[in-house]
Protein backbone atom coordinates (compact mmCIF):
# COMPACT_ATOMS: atom_id res chain seq x y z
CA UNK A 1 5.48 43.64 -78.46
CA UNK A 2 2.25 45.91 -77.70
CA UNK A 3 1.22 47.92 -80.79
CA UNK A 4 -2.09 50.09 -80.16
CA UNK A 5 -3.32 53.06 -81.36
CA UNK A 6 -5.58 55.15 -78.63
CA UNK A 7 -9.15 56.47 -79.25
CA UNK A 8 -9.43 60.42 -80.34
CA UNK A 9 -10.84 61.78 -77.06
CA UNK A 10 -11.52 65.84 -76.28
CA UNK A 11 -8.29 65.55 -74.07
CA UNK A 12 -4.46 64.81 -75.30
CA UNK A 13 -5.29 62.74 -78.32
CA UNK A 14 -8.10 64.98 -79.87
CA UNK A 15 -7.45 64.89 -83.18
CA UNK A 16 -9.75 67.04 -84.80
CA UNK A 17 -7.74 70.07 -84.41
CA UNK A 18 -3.95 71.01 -83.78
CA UNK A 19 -1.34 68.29 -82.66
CA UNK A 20 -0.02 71.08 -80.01
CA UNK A 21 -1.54 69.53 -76.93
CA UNK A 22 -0.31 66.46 -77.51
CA UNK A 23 3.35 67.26 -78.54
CA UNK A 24 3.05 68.83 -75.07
CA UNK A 25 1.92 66.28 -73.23
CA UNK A 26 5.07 64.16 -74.84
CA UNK A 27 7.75 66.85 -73.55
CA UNK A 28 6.43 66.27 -69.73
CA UNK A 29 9.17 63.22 -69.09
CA UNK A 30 12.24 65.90 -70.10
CA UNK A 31 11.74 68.23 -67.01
CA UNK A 32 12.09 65.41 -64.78
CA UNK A 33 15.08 63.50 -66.36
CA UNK A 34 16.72 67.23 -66.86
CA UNK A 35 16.09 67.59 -63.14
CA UNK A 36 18.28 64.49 -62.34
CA UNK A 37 20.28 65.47 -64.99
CA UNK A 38 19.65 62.70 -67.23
CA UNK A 39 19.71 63.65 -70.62
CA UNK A 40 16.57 63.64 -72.63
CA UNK A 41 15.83 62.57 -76.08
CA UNK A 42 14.03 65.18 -78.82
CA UNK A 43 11.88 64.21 -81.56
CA UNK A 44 12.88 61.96 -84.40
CA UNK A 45 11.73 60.76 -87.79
CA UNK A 46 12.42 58.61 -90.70
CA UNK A 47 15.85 60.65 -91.28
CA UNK A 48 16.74 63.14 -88.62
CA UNK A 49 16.86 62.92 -84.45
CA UNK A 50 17.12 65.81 -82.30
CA UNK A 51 14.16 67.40 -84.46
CA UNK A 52 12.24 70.86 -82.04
CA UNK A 53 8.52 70.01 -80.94
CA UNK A 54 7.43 73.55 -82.96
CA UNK A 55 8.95 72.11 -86.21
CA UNK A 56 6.79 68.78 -85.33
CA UNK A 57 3.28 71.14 -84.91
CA UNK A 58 4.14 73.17 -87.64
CA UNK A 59 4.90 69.87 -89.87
CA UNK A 60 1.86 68.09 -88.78
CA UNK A 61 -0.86 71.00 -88.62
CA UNK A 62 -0.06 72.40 -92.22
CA UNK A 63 -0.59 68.68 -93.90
CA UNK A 64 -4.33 68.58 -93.70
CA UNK A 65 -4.71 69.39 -97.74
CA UNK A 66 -8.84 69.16 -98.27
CA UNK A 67 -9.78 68.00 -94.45
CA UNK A 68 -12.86 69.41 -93.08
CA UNK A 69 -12.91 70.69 -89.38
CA UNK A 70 -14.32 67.85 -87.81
CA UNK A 71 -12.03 65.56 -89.17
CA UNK A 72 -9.50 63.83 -87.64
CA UNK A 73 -5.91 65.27 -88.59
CA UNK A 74 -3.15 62.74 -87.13
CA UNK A 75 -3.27 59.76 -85.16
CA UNK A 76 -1.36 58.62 -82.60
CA UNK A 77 0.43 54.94 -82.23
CA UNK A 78 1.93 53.24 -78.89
CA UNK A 79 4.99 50.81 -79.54
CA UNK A 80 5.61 49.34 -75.68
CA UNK A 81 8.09 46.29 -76.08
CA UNK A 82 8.23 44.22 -73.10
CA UNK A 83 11.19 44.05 -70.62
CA UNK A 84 12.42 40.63 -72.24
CA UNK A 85 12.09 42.40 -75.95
CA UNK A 86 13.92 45.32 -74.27
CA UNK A 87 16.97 43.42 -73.04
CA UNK A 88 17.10 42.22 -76.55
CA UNK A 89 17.43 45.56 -77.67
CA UNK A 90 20.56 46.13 -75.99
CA UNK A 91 22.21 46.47 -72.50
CA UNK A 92 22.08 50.27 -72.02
CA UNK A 93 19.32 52.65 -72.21
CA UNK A 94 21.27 54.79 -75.35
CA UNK A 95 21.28 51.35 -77.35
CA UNK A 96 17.69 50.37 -76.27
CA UNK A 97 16.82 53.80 -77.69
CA UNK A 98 19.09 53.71 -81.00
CA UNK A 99 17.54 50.42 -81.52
CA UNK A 100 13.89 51.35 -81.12
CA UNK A 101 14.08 54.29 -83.87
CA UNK A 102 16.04 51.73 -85.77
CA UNK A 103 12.94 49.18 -84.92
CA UNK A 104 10.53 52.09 -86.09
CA UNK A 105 12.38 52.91 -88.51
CA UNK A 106 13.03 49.45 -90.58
CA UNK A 107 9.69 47.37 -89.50
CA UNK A 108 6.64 49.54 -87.86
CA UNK A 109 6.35 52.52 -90.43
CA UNK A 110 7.66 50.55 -93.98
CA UNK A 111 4.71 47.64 -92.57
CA UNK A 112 2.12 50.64 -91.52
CA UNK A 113 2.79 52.10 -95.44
CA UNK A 114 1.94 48.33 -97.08
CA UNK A 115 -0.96 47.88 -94.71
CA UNK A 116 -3.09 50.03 -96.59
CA UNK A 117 -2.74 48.19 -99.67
CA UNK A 118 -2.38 51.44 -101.65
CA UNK A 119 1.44 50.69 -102.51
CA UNK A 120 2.57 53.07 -99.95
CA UNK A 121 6.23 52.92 -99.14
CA UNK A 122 7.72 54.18 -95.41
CA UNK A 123 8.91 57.76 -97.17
CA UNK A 124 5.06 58.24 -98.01
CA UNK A 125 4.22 58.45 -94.27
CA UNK A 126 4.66 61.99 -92.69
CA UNK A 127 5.53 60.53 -88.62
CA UNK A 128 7.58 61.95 -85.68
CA UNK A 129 8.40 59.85 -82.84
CA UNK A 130 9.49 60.47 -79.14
CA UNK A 131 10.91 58.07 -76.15
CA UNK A 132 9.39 57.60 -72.91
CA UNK A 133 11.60 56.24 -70.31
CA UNK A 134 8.75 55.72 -67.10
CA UNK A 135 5.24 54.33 -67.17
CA UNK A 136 2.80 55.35 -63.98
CA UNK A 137 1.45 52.12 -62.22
CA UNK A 138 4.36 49.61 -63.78
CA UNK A 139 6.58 47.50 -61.38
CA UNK A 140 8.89 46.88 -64.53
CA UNK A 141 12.76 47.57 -64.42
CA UNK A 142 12.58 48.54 -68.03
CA UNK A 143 9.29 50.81 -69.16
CA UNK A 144 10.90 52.38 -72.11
CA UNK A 145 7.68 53.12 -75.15
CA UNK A 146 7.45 54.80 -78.52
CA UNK A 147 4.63 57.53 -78.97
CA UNK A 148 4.27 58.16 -82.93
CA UNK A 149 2.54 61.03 -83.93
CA UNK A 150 0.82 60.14 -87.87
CA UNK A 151 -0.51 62.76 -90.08
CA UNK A 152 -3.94 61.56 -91.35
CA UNK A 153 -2.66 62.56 -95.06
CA UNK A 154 0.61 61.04 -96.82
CA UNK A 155 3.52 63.17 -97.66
CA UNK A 156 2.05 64.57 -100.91
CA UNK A 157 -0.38 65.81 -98.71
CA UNK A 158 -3.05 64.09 -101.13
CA UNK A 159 -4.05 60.84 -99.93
CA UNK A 160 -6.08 60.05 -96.89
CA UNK A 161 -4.66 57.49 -94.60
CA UNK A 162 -6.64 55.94 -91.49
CA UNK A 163 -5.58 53.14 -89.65
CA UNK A 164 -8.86 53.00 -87.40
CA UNK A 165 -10.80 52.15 -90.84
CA UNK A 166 -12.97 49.11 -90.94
CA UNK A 167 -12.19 48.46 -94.49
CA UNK A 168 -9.56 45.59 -95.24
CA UNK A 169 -8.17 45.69 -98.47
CA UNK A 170 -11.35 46.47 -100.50
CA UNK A 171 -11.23 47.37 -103.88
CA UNK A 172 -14.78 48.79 -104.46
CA UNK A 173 -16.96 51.57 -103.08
CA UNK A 174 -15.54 54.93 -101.75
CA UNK A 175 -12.92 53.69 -99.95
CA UNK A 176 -10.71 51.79 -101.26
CA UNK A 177 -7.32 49.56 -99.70
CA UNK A 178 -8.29 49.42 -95.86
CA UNK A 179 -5.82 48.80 -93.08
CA UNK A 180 -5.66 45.73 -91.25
CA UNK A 181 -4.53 46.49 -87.96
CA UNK A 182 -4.05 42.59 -86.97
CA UNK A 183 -1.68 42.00 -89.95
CA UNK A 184 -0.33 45.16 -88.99
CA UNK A 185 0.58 44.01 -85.60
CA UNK A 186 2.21 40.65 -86.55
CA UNK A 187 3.99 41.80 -88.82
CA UNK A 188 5.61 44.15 -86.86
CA UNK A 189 6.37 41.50 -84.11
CA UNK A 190 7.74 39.05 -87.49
CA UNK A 191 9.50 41.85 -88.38
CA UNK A 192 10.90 42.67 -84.58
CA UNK A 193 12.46 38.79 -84.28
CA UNK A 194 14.27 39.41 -87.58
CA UNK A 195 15.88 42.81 -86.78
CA UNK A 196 16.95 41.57 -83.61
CA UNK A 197 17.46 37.76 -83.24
CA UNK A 198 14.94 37.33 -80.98
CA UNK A 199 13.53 33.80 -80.34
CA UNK A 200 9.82 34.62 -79.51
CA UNK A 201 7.96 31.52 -77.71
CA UNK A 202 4.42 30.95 -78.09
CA UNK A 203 3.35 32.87 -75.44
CA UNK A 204 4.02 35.92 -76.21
CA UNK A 205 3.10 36.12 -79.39
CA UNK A 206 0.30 38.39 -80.46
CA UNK A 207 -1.45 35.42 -82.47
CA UNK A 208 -1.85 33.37 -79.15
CA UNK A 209 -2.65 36.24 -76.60
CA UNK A 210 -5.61 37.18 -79.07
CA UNK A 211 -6.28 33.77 -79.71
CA UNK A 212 -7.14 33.42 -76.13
CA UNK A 213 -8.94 36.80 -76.07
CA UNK A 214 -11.06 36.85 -78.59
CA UNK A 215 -10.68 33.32 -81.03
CA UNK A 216 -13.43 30.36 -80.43
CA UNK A 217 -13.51 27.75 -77.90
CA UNK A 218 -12.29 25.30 -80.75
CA UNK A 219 -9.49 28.13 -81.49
CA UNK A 220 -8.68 28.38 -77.63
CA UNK A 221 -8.06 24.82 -77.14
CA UNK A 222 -6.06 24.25 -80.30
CA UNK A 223 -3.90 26.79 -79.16
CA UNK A 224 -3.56 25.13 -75.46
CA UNK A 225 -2.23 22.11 -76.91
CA UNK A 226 0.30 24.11 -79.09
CA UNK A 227 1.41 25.41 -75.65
CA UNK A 228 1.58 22.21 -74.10
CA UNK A 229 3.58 20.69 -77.27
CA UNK A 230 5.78 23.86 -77.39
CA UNK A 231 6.45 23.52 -73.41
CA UNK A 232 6.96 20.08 -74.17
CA UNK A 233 9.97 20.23 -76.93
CA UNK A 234 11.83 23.22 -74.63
CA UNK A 235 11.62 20.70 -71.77
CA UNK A 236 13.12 17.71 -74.08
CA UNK A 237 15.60 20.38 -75.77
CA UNK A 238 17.09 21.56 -71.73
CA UNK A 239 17.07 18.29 -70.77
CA UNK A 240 19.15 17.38 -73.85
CA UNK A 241 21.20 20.26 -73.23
CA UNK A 242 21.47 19.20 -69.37
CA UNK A 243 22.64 15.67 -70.63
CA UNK A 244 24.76 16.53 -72.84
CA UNK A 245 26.41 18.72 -70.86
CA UNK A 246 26.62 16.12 -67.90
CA UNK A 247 28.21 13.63 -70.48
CA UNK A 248 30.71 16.25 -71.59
CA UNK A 249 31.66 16.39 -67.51
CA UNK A 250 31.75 13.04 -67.45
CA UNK A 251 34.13 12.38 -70.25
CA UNK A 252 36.23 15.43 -69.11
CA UNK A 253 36.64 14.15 -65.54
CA UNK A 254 37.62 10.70 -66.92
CA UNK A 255 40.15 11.88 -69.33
CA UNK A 256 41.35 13.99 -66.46
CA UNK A 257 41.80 10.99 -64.20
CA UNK A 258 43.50 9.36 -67.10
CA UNK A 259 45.80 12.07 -68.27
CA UNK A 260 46.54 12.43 -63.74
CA UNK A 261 47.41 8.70 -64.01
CA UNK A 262 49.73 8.98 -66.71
CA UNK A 263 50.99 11.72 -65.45
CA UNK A 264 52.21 9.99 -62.27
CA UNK A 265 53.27 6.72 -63.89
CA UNK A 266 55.74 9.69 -66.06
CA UNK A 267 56.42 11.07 -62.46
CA UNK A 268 57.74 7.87 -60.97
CA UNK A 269 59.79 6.67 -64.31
CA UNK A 270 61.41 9.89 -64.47
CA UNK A 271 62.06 9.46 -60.65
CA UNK A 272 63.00 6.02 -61.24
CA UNK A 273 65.55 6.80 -64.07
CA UNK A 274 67.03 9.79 -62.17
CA UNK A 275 68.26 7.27 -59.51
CA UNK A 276 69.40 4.95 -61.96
CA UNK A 277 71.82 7.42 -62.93
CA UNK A 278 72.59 8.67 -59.49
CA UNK A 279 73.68 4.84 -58.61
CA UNK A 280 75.82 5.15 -61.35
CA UNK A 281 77.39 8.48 -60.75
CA UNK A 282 77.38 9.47 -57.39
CA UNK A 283 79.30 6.29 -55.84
CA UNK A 284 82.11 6.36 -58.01
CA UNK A 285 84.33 7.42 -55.54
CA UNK A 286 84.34 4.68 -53.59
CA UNK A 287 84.16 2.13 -56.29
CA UNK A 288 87.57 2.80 -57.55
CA UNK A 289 88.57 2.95 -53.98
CA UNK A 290 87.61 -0.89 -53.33
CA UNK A 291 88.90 -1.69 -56.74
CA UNK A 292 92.24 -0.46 -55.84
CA UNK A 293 92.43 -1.77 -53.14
CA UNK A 294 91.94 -5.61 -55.20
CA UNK A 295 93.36 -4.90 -58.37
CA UNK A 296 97.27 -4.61 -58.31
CA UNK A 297 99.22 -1.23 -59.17
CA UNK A 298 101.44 -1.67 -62.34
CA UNK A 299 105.19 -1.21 -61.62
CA UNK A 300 107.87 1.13 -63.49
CA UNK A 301 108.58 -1.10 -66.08
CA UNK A 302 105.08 -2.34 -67.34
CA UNK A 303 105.84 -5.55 -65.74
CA UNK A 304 103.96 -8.29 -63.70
CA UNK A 305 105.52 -8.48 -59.84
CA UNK A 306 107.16 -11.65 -59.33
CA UNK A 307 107.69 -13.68 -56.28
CA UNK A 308 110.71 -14.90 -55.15
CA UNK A 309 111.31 -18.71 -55.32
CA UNK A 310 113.00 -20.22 -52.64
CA UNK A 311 116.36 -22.45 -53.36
CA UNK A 312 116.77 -26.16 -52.62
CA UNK A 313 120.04 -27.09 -50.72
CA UNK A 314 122.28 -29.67 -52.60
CA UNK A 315 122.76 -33.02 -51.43
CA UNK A 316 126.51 -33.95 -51.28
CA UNK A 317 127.22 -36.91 -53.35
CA UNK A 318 128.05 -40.47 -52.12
CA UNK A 319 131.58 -41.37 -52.56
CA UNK A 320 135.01 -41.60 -51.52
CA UNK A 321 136.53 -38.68 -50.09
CA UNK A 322 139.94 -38.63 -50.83
């Protein structure tokens, strides 16, 4: 996440006067979308969307209670997530944009209020934000960026707020609280993770690109070997995942194999039990045929068939014939 607020300059962000010029210059991405006939996005706030650019002048040129001429009357902040934070954000461009009001909304102004350690709360700050969709000279799929307009005095129109003061939390002298735009800028990234689930690596973290940019040579290598340790335990943690997974294959393709085999050893019983009863069934026919043809037919009478005996002749007896 890339929080930064640019320099006043005599061009678009000169402060020291009205905010018209650069409420113009904020309106230049609607002619083209409404060209294509995409549909544009107004102004927002804390409450309200839709909100007309001559309500946001009018809003932010009248709040400059005890401001002398040269001094600077708003400020303006860039909020550029990067295409990775983006995707997090949602899938479509209307939820990338609901989400980044939300994201302003929740995390970058209530943090911006406690940052100046004057216990400020989010409905102190008078801001109005508005969506880019394109950035010139970016490559990126996904450019969408935040441009915040911030009045230089709170709501009450009494304090003075700056968050390009040098002062960090002081509590003597003339001024008095500060604004510590580092603190300010992790926060916001903490407080980005939170909102959205978003599992940051070390990387891209604001403490370890300004580490490398601006922290000691002592600082610089402490933070290599973070890198290399953090590279190091997402290398061990995918190949756990890999192995795990492999073993999960593994088990599946063996229970598989085993559940097949059973399966076919079912298969052939079945098979073999279906014949079984086919033997059984189907020649039945010609069982009783064979059987008849050994087994004798009972008669009328219930009774066993007898065979005839054959008669011996008599033998005349020896005697006297008379």
């Amino acid at each position: 996440m890339n929080i930064d607020f640019p320099p006043p300059s005599k061009g678009t962000y000169n402060n020291a006067g009205s905010s018209r010029k650069l409420a113009n210059y904020l309106e230049h991405e609607d002619m083209e979308r409404m060209e294509q006939g995409i549909y544009t996005e107004g102004f927002f706030n804390l409450t309200d969307d839709n909100i007309y650019k001559s309500q946001v002048i009018k809003d932010i040129d009248s709040n400059i209670g005890q401001l002398l001429k040269t001094d600077a009357k708003f400020y303006a902040i860039h909020v550029s997530p990067s295409e990775k934070e983006l995707r997090a954000m949602g899938n479509t461009e209307q939820e990338q944009v609901e989400a980044m009001k939300r994201y302003i909304r929740k995390v970058v102004i209530p943090e911006y209020a406690k940052n100046f350690n004057k216990g400020l709360s989010a409905e102190d700050i008078k801001i109005y934000g508005k969506i880019h969709f394109s950035r010139d000279r970016s490559n990126n799929e996904l450019n969408m960026h935040c441009h915040l307009i911030v009045s230089r005095k709170d709501q009450s129109n009494k304090k003075k707020l700056s968050p390009l003061t040098n002062h960090k939390n002081t509590t003597k002298g003339t001024v008095q609280g500060g604004f510590d735009r580092k603190n300010l800028f992790q926060q916001a990234e903490l407080g980005f993770d939170k909102l959205f689930g978003y599992e940051r690596k070390l990387t891209e973290s604001f403490e370890y690109y300004n580490t490398i940019k601006n922290g000691s040579i002592s600082d610089q290598l402490n933070m290599q070997e973070r890198q290399i340790a953090d590279e190091r335990k997402n290398t061990d943690m995918q190949t756990g995942i890999s192995s795990g997974k492999q073993e999960e294959l593994t088990e599946n393709k063996v229970a598989y194999k085993q559940d097949d085999k059973l399966s076919n050893i079912q298969s052939v019983n079945q098979e073999n039990k279906k014949e079984d009863k086919q033997s059984f069934s189907l020649p039945d026919l010609g069982l009783s045929s064979v059987l008849g043809l050994l087994t004798p037919e009972p008669n009328n009478g219930n009774e066993e068939q007898q065979i005839p005996m054959k008669r011996k002749k008599k033998k005349p007896k020896r005697g006297f014939r008379r």
